[in-house]
C-alpha atoms as a PDB file:
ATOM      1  CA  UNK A   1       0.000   0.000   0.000  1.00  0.00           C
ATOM      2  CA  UNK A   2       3.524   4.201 -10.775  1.00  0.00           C
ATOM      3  CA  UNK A   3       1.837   4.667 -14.065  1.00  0.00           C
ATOM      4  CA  UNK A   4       3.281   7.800 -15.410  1.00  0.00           C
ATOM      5  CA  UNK A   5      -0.424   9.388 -17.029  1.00  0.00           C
ATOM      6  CA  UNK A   6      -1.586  12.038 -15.229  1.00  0.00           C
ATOM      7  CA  UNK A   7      -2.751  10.590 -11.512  1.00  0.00           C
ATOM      8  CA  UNK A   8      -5.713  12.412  -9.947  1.00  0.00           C
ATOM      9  CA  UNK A   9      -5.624  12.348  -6.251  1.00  0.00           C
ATOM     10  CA  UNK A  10      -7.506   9.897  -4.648  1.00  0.00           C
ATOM     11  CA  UNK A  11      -8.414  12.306  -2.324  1.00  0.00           C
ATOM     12  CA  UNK A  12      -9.520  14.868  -5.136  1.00  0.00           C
ATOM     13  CA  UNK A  13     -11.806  11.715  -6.273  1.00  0.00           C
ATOM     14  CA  UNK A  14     -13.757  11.465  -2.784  1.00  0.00           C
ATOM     15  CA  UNK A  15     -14.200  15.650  -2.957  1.00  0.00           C
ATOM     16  CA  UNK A  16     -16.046  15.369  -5.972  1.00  0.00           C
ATOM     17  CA  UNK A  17     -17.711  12.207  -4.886  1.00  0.00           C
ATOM     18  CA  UNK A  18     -19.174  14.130  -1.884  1.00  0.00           C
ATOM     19  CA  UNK A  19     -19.743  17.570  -3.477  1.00  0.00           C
ATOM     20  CA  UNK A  20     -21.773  15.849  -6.127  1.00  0.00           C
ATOM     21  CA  UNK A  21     -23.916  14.035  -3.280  1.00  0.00           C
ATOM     22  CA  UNK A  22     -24.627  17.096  -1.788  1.00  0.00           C
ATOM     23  CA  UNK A  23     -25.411  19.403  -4.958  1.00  0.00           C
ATOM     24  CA  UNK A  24     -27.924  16.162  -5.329  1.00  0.00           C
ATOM     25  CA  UNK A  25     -29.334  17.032  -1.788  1.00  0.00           C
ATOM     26  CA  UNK A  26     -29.566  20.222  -1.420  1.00  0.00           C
ATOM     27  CA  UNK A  27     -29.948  21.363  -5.154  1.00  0.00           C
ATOM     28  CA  UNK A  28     -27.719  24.594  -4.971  1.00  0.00           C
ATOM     29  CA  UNK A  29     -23.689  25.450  -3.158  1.00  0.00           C
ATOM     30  CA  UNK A  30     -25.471  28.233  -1.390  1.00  0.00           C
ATOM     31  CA  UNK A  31     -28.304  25.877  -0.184  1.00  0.00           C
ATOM     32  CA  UNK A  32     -26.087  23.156   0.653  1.00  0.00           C
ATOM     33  CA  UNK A  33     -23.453  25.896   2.384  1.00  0.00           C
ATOM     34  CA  UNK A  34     -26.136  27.613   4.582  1.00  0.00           C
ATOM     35  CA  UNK A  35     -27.769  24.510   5.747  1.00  0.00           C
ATOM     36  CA  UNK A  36     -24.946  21.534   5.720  1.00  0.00           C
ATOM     37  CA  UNK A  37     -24.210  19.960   9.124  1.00  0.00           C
ATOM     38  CA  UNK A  38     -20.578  19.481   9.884  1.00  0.00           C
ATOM     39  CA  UNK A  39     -19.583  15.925   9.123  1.00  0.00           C
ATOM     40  CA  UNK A  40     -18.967  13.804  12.302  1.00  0.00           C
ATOM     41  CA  UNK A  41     -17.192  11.176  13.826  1.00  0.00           C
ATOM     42  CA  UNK A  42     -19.969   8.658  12.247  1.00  0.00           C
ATOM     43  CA  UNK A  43     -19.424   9.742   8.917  1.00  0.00           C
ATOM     44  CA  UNK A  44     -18.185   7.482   6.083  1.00  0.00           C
ATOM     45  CA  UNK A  45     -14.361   7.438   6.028  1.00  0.00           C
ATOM     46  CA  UNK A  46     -12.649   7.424   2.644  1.00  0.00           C
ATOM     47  CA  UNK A  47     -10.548   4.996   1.134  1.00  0.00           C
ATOM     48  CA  UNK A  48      -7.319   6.994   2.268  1.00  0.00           C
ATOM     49  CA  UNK A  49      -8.864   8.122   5.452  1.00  0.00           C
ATOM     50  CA  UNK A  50      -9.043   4.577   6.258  1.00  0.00           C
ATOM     51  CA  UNK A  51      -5.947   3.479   5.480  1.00  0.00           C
ATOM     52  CA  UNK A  52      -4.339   6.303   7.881  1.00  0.00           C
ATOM     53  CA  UNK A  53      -6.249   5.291  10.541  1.00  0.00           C
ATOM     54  CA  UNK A  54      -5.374   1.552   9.962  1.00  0.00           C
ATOM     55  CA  UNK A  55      -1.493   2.394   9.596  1.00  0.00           C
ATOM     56  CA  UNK A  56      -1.714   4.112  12.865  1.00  0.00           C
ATOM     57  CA  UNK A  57      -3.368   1.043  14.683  1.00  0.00           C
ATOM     58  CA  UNK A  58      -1.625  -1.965  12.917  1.00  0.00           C
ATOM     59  CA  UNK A  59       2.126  -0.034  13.367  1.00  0.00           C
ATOM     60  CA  UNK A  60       1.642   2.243  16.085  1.00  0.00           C
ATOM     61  CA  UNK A  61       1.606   5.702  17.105  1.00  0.00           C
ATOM     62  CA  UNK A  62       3.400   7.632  13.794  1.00  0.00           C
ATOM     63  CA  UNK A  63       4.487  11.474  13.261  1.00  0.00           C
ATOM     64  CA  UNK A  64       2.963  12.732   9.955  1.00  0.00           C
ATOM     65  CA  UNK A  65       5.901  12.835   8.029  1.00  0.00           C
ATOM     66  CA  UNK A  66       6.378   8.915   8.593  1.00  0.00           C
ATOM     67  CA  UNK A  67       2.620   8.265   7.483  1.00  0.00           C
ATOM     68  CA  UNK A  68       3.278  10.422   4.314  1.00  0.00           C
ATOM     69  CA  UNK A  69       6.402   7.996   3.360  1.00  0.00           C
ATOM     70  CA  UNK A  70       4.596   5.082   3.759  1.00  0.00           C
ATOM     71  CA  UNK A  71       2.185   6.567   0.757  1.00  0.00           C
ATOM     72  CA  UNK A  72       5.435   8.024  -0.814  1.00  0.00           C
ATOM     73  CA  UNK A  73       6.945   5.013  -1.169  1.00  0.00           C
ATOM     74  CA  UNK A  74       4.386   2.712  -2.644  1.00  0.00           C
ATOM     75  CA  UNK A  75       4.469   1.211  -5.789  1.00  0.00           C
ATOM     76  CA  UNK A  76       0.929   2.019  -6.673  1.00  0.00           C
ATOM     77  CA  UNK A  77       0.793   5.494  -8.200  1.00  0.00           C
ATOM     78  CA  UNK A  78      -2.751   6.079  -6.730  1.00  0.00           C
ATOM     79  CA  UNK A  79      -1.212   5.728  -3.045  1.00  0.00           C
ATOM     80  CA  UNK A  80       2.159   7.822  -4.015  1.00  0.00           C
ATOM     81  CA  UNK A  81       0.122  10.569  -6.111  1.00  0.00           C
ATOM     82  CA  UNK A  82      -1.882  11.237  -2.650  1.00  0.00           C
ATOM     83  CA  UNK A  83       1.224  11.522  -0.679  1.00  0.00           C
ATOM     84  CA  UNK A  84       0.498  15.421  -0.782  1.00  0.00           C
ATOM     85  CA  UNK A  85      -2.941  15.444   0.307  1.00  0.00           C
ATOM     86  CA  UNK A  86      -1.749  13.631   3.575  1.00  0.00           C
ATOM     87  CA  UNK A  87      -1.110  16.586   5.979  1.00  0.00           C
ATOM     88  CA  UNK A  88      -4.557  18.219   5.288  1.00  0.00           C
ATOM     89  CA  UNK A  89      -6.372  14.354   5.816  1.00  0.00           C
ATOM     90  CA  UNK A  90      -4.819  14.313   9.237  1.00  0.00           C
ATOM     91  CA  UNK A  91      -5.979  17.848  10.135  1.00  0.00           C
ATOM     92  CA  UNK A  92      -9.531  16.418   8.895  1.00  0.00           C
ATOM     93  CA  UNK A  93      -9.204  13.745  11.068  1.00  0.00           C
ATOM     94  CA  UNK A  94      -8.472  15.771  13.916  1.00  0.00           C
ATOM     95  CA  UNK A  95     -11.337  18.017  14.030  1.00  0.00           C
ATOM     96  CA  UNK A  96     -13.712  14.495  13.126  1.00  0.00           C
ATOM     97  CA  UNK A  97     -12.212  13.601  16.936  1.00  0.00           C
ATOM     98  CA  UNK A  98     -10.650  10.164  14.762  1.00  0.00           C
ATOM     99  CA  UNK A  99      -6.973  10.303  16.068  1.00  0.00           C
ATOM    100  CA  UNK A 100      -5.144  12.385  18.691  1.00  0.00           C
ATOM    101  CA  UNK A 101      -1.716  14.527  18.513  1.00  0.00           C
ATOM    102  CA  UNK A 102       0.986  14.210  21.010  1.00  0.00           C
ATOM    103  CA  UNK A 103       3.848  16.726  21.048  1.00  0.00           C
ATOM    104  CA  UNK A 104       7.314  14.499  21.302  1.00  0.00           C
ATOM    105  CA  UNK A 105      10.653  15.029  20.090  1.00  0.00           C
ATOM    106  CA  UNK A 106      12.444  13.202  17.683  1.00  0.00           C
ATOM    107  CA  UNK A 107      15.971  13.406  17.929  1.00  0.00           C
ATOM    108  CA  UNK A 108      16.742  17.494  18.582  1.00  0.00           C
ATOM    109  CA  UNK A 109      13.273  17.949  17.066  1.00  0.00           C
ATOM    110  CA  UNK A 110      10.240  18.951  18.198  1.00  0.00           C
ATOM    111  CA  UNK A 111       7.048  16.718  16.281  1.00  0.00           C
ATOM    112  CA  UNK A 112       3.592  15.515  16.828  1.00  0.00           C
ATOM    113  CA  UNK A 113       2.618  11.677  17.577  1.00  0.00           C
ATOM    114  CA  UNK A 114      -0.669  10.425  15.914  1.00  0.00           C
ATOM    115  CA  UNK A 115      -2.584   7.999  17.463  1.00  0.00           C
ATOM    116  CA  UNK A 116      -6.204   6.575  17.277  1.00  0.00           C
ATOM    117  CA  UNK A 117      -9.236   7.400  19.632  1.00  0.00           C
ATOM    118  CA  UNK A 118     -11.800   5.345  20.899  1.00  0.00           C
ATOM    119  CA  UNK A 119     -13.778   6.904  18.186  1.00  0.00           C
ATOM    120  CA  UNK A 120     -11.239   6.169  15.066  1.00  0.00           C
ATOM    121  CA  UNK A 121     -10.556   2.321  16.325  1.00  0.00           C
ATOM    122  CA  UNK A 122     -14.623   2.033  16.448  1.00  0.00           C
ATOM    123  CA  UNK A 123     -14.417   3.819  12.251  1.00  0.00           C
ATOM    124  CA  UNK A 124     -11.644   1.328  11.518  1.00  0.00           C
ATOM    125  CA  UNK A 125     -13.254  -1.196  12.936  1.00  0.00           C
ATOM    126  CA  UNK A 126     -16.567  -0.500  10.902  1.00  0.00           C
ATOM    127  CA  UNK A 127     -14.604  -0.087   7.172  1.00  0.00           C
ATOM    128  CA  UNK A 128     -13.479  -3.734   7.804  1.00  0.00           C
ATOM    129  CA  UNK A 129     -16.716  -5.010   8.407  1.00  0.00           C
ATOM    130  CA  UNK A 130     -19.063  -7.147   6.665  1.00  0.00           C
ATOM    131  CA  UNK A 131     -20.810  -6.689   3.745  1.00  0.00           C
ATOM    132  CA  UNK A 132     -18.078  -6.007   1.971  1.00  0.00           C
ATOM    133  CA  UNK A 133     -19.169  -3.093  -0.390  1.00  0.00           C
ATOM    134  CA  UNK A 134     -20.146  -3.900  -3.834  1.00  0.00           C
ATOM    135  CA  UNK A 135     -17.664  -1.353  -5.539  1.00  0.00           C
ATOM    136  CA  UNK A 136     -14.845  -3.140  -3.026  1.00  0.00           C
ATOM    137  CA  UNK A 137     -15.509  -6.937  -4.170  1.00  0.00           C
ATOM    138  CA  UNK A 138     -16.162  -5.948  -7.835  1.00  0.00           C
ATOM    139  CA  UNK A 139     -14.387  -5.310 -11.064  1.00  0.00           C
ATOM    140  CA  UNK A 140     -12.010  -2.112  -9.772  1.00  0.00           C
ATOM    141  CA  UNK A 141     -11.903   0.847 -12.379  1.00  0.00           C
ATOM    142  CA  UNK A 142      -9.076   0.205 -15.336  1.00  0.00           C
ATOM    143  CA  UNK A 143      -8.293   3.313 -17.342  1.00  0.00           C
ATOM    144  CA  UNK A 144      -5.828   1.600 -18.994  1.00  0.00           C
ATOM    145  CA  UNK A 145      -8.672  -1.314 -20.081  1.00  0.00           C
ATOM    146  CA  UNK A 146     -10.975   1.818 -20.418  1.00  0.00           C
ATOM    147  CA  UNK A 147      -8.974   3.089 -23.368  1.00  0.00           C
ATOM    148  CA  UNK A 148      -8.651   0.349 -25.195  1.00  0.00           C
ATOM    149  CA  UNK A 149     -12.362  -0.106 -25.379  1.00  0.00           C
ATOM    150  CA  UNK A 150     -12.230   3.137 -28.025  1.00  0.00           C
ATOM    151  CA  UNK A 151      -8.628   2.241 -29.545  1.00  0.00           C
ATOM    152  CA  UNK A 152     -10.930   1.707 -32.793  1.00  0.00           C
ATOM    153  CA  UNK A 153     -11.145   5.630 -32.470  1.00  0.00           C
ATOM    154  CA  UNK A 154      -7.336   6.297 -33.599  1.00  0.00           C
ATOM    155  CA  UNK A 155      -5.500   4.955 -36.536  1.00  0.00           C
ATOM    156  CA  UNK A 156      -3.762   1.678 -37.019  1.00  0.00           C
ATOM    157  CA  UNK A 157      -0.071   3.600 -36.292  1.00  0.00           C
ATOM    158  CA  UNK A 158      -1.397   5.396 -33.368  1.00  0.00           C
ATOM    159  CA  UNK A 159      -3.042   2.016 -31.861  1.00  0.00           C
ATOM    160  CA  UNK A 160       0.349   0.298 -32.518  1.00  0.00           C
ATOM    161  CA  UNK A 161       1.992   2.877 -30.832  1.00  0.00           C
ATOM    162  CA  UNK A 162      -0.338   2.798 -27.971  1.00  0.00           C
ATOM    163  CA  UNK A 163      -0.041  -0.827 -27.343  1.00  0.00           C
ATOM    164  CA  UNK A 164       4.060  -0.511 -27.388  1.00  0.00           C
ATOM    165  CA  UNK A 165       3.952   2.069 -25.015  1.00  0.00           C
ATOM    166  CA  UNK A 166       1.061   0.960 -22.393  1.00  0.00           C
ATOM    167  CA  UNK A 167       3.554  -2.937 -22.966  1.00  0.00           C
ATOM    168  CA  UNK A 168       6.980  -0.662 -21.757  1.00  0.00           C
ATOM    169  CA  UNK A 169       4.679   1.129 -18.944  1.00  0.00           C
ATOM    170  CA  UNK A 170       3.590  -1.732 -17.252  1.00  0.00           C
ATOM    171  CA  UNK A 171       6.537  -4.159 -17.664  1.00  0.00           C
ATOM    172  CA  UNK A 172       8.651  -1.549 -15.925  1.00  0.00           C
ATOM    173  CA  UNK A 173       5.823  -1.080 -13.882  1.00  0.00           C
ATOM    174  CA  UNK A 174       5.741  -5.221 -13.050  1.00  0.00           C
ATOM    175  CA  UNK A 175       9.673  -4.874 -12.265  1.00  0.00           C
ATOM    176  CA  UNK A 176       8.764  -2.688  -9.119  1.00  0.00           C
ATOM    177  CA  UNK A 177       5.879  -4.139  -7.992  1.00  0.00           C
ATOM    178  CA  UNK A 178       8.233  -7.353  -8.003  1.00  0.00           C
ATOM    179  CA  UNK A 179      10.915  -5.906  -6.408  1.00  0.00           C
ATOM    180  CA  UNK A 180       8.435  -4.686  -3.843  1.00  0.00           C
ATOM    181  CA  UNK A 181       6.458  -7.686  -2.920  1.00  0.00           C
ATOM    182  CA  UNK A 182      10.404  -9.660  -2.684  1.00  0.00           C
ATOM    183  CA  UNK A 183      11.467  -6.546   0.241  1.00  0.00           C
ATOM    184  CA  UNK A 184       7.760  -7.666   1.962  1.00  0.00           C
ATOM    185  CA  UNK A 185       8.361 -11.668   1.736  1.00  0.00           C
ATOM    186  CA  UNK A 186      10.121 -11.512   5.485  1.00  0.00           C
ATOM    187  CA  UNK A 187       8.324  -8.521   6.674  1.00  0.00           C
ATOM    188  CA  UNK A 188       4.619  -8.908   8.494  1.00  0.00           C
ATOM    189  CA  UNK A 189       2.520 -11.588   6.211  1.00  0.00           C
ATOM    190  CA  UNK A 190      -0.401  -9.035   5.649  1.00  0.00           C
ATOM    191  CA  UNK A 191       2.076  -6.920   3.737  1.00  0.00           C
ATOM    192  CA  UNK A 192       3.102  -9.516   1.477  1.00  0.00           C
ATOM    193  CA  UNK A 193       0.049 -10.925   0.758  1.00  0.00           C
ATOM    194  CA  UNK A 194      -1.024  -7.151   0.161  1.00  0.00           C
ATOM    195  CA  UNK A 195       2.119  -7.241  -2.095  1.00  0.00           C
ATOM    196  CA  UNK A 196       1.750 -10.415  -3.593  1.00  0.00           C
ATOM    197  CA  UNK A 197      -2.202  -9.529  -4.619  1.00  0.00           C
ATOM    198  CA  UNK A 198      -0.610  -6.077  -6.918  1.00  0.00           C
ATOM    199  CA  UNK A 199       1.911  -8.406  -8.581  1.00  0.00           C
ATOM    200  CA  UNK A 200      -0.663 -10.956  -9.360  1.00  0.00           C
ATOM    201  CA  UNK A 201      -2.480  -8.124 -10.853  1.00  0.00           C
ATOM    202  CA  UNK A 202       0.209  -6.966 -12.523  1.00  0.00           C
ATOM    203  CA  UNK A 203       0.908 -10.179 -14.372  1.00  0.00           C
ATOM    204  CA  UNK A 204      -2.904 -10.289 -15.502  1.00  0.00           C
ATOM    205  CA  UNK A 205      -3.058  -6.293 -16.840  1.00  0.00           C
ATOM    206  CA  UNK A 206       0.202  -7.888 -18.417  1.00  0.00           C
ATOM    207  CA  UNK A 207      -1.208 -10.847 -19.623  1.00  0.00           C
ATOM    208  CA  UNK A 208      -4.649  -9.426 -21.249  1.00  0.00           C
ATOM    209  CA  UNK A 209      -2.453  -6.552 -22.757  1.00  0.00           C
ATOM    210  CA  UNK A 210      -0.346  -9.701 -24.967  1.00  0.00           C
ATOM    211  CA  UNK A 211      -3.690 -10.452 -25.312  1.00  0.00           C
ATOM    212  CA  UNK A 212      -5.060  -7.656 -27.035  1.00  0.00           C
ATOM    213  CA  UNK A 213      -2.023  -7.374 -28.895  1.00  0.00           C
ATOM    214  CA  UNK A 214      -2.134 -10.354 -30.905  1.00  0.00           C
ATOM    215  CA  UNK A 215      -6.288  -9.929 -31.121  1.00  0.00           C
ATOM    216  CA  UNK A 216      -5.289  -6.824 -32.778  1.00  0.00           C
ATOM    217  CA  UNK A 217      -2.400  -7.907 -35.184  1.00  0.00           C
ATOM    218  CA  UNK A 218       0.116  -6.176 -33.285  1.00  0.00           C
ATOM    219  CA  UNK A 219       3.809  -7.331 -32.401  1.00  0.00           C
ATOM    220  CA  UNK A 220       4.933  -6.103 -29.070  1.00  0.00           C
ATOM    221  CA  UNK A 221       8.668  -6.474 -27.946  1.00  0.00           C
ATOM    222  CA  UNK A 222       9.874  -8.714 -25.404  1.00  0.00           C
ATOM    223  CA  UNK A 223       6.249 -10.431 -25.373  1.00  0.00           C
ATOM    224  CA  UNK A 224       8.062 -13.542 -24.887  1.00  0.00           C
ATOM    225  CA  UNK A 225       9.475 -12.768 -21.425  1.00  0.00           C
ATOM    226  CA  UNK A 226       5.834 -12.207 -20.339  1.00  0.00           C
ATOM    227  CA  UNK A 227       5.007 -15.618 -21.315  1.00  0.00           C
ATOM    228  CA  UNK A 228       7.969 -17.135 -19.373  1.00  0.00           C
ATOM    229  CA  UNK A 229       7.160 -15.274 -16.143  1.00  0.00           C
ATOM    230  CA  UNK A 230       3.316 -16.386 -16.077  1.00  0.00           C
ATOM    231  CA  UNK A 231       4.557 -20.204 -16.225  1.00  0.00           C
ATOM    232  CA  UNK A 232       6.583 -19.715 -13.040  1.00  0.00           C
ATOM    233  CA  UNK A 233       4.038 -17.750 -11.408  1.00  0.00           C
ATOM    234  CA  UNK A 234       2.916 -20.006  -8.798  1.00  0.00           C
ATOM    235  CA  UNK A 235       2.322 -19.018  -5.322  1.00  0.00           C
ATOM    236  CA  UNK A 236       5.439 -18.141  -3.010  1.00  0.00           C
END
């Protein structure tokens, strides 16, 4: 817990999400301005929200900068593109009562300790609860399988060109994720298997990419090592 298009926060994501819900409610900004409650404790945490919260119970008490490096440092570009918005989120989930700040120094320096409340273990405790939501168990949002729905838009070159390029983007893209899920092998088990999930999902957007490649006449380079790595894909 990266492609190099353009990444749009996934915190910018939930903002429209909820400004759209309330235009729906109220009908008009001023409307919805003037007679909006303040969100509470109770209300539905977002995807990144969550995850904050569950870093700071599963690891321990963190300082800001050390939850922003764990988003940093992911290999999935829609956790390391919202490595910016994580300052503000924690401010959020101060005033929503979710986590506490502790002054303490680190080294020479002065910082601030996060932990949870009674309030944010009782959220956390409710995102991993069952039913799983529908959007959570079913087919996750592709862009990359999105496009190539409407490749029939462009012209044979272009699509050819396409193809090569999203093949180099996610091969290098594969190498990391790799690399990643090999540092997690002797770390905690939930990591790896958190790890081991993006490569296998790697390998498939891999796979069905060779896939539409040869559907679509198209030759892409160093196919074969895709094949190779597939057949010695069993579990580790």
């Amino acid at each position: 817990m990266a492609f190099q298009y353009h990444i749009v926060r996934a915190d910018l994501y939930e903002s429209q999400r909820l400004l759209f819900y309330e235009l729906r409610r109220y009908g008009t900004i001023r409307t919805m301005v003037t007679n909006k409650k303040p969100r509470t404790s109770g209300g539905q945490l977002s995807e990144i929200e969550a995850c904050v919260l569950a870093l700071v119970s599963v690891d321990g008490p963190a300082t800001p900068y050390a939850i922003r490096k764990v988003f940093l440092d992911s290999p999935s570009p829609q956790w390391s593109g919202s490595a910016g918005t994580i300052y503000p989120l924690i401010e959020r989930l101060l005033r929503r009562k979710l986590i506490r700040s502790k002054l303490c120094l680190t080294g020479k320096r002065r910082g601030h300790q996060i932990s949870l409340t009674t309030a944010g273990s009782r959220a956390l405790g409710l995102w991993l609860s069952v039913p799983i939501p529908e959007w959570v168990a079913g087919v996750p949002p592709d862009p990359l399988r999105t496009r190539i729905r409407f490749l029939g838009a462009i012209r044979p070159n272009q699509l050819t060109a396409f193809l090569q390029n999203a093949h180099q983007r996610t091969q290098a893209h594969l190498r990391a994720v790799e690399a990643d899920c090999e540092q997690k092998r002797a770390k905690d088990k939930f990591q790896y298997l958190m790890a081991r999930g993006a490569l296998l999902s790697m390998q498939s957007r891999c796979a069905f990419l060779q896939e539409v490649a040869e559907a679509l006449g198209v030759r892409l380079k160093n196919g074969l090592r895709l094949a190779g790595m597939l057949a010695s894909s069993g579990p580790r």
